[in-house]
C-alpha atoms as a PDB file:
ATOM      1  CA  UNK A   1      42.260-118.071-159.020  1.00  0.00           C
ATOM      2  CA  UNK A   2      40.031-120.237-160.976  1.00  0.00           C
ATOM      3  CA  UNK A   3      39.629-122.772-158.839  1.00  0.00           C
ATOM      4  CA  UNK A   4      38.978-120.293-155.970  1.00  0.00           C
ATOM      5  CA  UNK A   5      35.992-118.622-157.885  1.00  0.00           C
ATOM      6  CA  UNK A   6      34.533-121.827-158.260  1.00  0.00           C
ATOM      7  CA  UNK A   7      34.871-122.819-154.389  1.00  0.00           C
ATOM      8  CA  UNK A   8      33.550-119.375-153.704  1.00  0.00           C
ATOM      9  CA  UNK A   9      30.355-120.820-155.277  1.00  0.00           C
ATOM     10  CA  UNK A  10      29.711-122.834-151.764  1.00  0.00           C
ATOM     11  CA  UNK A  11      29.625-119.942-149.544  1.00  0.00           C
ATOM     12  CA  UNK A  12      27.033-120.194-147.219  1.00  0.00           C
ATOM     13  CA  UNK A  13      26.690-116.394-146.701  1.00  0.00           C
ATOM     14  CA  UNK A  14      23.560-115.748-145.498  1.00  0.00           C
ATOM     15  CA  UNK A  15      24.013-112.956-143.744  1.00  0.00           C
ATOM     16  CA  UNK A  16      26.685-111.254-144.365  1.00  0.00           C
ATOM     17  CA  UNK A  17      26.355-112.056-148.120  1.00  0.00           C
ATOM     18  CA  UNK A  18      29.861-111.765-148.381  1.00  0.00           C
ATOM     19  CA  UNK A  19      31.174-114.472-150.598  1.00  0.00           C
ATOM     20  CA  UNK A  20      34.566-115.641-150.153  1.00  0.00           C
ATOM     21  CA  UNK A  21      36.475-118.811-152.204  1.00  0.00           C
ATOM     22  CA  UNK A  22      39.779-120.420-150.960  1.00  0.00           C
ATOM     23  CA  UNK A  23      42.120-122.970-153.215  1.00  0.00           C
ATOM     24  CA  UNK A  24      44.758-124.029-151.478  1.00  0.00           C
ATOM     25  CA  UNK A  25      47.866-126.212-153.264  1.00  0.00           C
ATOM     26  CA  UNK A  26      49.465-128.835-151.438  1.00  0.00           C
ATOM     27  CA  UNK A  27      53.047-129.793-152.117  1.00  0.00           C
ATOM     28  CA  UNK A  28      52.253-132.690-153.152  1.00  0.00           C
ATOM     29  CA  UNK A  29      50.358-130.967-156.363  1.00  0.00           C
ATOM     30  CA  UNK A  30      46.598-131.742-154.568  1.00  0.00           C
ATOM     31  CA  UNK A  31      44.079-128.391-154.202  1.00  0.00           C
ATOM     32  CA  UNK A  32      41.662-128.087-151.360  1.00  0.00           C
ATOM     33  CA  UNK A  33      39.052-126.053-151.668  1.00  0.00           C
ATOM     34  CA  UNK A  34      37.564-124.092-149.534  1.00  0.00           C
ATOM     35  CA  UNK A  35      34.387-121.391-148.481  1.00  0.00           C
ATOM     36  CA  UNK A  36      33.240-119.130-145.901  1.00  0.00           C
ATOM     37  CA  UNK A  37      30.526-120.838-143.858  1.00  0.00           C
ATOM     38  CA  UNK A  38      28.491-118.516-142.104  1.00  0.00           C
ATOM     39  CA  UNK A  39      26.022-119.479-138.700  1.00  0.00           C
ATOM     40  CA  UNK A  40      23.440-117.919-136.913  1.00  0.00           C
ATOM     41  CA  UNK A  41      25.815-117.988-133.991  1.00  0.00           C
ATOM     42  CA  UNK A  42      28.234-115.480-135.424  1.00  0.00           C
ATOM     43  CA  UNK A  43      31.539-116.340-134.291  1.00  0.00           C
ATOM     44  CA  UNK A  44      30.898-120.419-134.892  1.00  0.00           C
ATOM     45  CA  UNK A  45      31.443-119.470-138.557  1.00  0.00           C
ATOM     46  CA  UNK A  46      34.594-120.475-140.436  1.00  0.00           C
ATOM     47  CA  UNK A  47      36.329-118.442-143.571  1.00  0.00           C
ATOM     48  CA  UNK A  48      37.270-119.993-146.520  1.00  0.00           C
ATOM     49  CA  UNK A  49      41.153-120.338-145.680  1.00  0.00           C
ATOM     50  CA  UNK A  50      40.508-122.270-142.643  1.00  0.00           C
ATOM     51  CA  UNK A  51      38.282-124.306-144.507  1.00  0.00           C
ATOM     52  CA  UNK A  52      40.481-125.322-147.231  1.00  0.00           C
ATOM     53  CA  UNK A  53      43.947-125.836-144.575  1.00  0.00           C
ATOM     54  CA  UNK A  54      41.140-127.890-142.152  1.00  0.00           C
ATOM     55  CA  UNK A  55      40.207-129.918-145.001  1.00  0.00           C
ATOM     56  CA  UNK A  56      44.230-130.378-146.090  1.00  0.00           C
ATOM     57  CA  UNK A  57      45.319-131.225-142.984  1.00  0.00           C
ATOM     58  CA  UNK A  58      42.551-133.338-141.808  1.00  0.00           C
ATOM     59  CA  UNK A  59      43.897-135.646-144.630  1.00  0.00           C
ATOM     60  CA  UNK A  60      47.352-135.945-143.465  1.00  0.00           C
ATOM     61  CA  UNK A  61      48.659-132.528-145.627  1.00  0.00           C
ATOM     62  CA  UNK A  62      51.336-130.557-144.097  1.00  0.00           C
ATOM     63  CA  UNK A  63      53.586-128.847-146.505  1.00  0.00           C
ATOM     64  CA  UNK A  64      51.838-125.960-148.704  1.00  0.00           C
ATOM     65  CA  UNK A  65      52.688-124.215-151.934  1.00  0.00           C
ATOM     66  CA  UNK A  66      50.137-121.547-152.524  1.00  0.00           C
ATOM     67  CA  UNK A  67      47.126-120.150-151.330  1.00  0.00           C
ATOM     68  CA  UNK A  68      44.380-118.375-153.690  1.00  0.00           C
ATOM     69  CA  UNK A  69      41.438-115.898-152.321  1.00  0.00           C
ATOM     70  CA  UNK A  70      38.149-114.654-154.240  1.00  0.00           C
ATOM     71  CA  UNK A  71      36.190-112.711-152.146  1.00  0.00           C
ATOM     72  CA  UNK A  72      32.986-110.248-152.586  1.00  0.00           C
ATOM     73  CA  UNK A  73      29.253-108.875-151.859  1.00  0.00           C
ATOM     74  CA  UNK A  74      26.644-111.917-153.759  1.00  0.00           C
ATOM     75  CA  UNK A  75      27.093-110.835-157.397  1.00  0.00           C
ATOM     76  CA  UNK A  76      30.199-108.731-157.003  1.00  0.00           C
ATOM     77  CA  UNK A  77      34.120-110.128-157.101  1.00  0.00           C
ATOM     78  CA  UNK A  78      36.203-107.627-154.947  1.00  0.00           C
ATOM     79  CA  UNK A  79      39.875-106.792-156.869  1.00  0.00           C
ATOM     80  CA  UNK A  80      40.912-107.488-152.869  1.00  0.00           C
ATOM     81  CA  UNK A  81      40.039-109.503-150.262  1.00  0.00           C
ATOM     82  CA  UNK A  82      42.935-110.266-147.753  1.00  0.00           C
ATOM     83  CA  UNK A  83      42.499-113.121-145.127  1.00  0.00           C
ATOM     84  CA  UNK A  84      41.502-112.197-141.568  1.00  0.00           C
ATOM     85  CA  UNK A  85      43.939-112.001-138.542  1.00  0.00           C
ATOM     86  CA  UNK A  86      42.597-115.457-137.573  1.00  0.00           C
ATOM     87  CA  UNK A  87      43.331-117.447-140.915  1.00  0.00           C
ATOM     88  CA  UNK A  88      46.574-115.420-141.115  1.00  0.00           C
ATOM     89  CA  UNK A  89      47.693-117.128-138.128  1.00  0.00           C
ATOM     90  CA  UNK A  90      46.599-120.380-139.047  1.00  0.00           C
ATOM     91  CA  UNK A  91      47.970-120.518-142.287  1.00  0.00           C
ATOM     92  CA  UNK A  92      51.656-119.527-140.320  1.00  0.00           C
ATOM     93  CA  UNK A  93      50.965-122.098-138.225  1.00  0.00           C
ATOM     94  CA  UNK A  94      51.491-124.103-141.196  1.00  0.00           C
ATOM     95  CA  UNK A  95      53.830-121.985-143.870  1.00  0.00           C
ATOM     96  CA  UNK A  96      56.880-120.061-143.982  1.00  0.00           C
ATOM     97  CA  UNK A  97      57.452-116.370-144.265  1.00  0.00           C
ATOM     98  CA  UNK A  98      57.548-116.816-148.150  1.00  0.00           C
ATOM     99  CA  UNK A  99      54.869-118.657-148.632  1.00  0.00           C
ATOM    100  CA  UNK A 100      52.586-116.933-151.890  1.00  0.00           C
ATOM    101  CA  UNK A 101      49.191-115.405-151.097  1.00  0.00           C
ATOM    102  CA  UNK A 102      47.477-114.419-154.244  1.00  0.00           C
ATOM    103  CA  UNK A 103      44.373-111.375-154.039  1.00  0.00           C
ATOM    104  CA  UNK A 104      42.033-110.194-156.614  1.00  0.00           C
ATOM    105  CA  UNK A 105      39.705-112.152-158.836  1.00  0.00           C
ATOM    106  CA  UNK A 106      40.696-114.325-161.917  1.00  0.00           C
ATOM    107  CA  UNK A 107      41.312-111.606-164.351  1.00  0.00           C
ATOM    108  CA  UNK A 108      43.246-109.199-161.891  1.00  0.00           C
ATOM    109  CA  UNK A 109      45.642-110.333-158.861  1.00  0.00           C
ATOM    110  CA  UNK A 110      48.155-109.672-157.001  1.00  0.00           C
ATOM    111  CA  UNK A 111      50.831-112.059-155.354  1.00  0.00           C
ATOM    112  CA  UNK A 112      51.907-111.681-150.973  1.00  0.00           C
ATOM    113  CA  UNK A 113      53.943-113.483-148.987  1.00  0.00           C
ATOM    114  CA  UNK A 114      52.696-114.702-145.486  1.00  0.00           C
ATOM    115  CA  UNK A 115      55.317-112.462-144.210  1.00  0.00           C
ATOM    116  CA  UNK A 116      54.233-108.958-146.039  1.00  0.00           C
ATOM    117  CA  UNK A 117      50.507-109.693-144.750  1.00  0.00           C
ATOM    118  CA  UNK A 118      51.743-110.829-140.958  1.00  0.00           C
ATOM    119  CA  UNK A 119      55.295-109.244-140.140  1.00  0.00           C
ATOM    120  CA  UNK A 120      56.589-109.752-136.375  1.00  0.00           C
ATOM    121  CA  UNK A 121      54.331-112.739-136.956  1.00  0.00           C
ATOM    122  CA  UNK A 122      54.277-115.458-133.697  1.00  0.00           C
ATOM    123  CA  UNK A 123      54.147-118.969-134.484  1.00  0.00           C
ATOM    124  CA  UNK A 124      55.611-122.644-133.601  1.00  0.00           C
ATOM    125  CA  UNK A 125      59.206-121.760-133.813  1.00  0.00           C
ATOM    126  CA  UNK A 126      58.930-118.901-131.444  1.00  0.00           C
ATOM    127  CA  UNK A 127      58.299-121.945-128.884  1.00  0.00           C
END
């Protein structure tokens, strides 16, 4: 959660101003961090979860431990901030159903499963 605050630092949030920090634990022990980076262009923006799996995999990562979210207005730190319906897919395109999700801030969390946050969930094995 740490780690998630400080990558939450990098958000490029100019207009929503919503500030959102991803740390994302390999199996083989490395973190990737990621941020939300916001554009002009609206939907050629990227969230911090995508961010920090884009940066794992784009260096030959595949299997994944954890994933921890710190989200909230410029000055604020939400106790919540769940990943979008995009980066929920993405992040089952590349977990299990048990894979741990952890919410809040670094004082206060709470721990998901990819499968409580995207049940009847659709991904490379229903191919």
């Amino acid at each position: 959660m740490d780690l998630a605050q400080k990558a939450r630092e990098n958000s490029y949030s100019p207009y929503s101003h919503f500030r959102v920090g991803a740390a994302l634990l390999a199996k083989s022990g490395k973190v990737y961090l990621g941020c939300n980076i916001e554009n002009a262009a609206y939907p050629a923006g990227i969230c911090a979860e995508r961010t920090a799996f884009f940066k794992a995999v784009s260096e030959g990562e595949r299997e994944f431990v954890m994933l921890a979210l710190v989200g909230g207005r410029e000055g604020e730190t939400s106790d919540f901030c769940a990943p979008c319906g995009i980066c929920r897919q993405v992040i089952s395109e590349f977990c299990e159903k048990d894979f741990k999700i952890l919410l809040g801030n670094p004082q206060k969390f709470a721990t998901y499963t990819l499968e409580s946050l995207l049940p009847l969930s659709f991904g490379p094995k229903d191919l």
